[in-house]
C-alpha atoms as a PDB file:
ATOM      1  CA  UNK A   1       0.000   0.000   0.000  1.00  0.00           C
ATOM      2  CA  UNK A   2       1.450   3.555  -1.165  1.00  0.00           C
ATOM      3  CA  UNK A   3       0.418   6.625   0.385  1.00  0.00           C
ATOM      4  CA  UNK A   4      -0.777   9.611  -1.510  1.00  0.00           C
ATOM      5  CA  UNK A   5       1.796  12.188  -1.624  1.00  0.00           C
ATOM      6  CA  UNK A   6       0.343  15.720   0.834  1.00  0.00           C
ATOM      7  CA  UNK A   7       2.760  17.899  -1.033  1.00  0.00           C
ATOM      8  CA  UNK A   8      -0.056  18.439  -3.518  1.00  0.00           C
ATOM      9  CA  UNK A   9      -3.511  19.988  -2.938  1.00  0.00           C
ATOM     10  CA  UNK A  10      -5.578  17.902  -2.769  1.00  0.00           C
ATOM     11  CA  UNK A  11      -2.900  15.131  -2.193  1.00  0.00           C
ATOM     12  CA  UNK A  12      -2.393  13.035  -5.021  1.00  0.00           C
ATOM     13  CA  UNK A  13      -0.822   9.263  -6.107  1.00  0.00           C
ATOM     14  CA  UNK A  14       3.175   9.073  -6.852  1.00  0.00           C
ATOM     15  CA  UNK A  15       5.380   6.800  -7.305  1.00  0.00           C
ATOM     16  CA  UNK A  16       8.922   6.897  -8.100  1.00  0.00           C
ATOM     17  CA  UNK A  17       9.314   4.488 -11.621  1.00  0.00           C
ATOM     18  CA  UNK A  18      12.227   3.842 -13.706  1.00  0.00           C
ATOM     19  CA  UNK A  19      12.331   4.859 -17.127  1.00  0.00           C
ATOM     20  CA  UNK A  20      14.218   2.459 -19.551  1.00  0.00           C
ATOM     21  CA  UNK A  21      15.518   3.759 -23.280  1.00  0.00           C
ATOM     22  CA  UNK A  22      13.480   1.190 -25.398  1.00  0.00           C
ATOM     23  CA  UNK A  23      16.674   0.871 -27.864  1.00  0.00           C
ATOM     24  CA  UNK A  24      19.763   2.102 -25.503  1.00  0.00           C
ATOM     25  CA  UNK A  25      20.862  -1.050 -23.105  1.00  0.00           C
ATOM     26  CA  UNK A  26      21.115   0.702 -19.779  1.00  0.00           C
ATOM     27  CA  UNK A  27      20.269   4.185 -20.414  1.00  0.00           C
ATOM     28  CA  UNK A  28      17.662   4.539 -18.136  1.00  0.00           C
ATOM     29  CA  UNK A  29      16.521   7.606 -15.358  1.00  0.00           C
ATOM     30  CA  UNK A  30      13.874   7.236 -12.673  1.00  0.00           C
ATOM     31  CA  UNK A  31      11.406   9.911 -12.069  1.00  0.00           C
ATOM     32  CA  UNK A  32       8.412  10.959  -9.811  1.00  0.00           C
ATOM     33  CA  UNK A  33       5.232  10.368 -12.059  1.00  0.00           C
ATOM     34  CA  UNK A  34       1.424  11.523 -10.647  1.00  0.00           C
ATOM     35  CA  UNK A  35      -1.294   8.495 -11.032  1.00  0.00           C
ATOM     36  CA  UNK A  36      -3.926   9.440 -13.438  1.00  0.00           C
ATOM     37  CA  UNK A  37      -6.038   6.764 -14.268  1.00  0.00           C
ATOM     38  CA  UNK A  38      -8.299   9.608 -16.410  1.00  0.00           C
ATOM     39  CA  UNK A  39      -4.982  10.772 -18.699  1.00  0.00           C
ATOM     40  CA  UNK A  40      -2.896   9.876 -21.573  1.00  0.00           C
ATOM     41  CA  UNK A  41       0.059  12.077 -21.116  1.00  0.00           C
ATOM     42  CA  UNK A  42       1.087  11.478 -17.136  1.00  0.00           C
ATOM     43  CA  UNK A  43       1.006   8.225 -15.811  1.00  0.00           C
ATOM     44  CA  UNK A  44      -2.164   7.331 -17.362  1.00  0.00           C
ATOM     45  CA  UNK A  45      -4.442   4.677 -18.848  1.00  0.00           C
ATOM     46  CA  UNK A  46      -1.512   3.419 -21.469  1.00  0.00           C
ATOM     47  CA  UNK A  47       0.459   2.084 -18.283  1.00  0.00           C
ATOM     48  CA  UNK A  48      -2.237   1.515 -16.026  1.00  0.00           C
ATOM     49  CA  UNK A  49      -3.897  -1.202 -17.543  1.00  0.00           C
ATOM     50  CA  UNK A  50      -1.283  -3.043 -17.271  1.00  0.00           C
ATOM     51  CA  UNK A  51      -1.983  -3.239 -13.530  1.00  0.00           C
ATOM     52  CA  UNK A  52      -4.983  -3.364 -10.791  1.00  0.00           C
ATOM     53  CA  UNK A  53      -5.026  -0.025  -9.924  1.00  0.00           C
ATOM     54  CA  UNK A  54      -7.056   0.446  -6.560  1.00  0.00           C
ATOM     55  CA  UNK A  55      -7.395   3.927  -5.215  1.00  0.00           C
ATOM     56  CA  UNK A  56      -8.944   4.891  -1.923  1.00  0.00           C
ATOM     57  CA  UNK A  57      -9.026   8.679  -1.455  1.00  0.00           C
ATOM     58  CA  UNK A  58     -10.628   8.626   1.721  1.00  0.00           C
ATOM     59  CA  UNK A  59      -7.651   7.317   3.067  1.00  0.00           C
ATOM     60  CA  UNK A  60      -5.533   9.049   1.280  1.00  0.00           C
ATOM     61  CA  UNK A  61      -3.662   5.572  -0.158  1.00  0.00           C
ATOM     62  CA  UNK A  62      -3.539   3.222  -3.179  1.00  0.00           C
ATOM     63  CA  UNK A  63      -2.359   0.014  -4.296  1.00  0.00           C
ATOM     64  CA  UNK A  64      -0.564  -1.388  -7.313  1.00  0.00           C
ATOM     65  CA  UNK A  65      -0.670  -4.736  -8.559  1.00  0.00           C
ATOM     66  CA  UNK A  66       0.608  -7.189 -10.782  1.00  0.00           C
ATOM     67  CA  UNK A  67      -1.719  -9.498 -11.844  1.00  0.00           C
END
């Protein structure tokens, strides 16, 4: 379980990923990216349904699984 992240108002979903050059063995950078299971452009709907994405905002946490 991964806590939503109070620096943002409201507080939102991060997590930290790695990025991976899909040509360039081992060029790779990781990076803070924002949950949005509405968007294409952030970490959105492209990379998400790849996953069971459960969000509970009145708890402010979410998980991220595998299946």
């Amino acid at each position: 379980m991964f806590h939503y992240d109070p620096d943002f108002s409201p507080p939102a979903p991060m997590l930290e990923i790695t990025v991976h050059h899909p040509k360039t063995a081992g060029l790779e950078t990781e990076v803070r990216a924002q949950l949005d299971p509405g968007s294409d452009a952030i970490l959105g709907r492209d990379v998400l349904n790849h996953f069971i994405l459960t969000l509970n905002g009145k708890d402010l946490t979410f998980e991220l699984q595998d299946p």
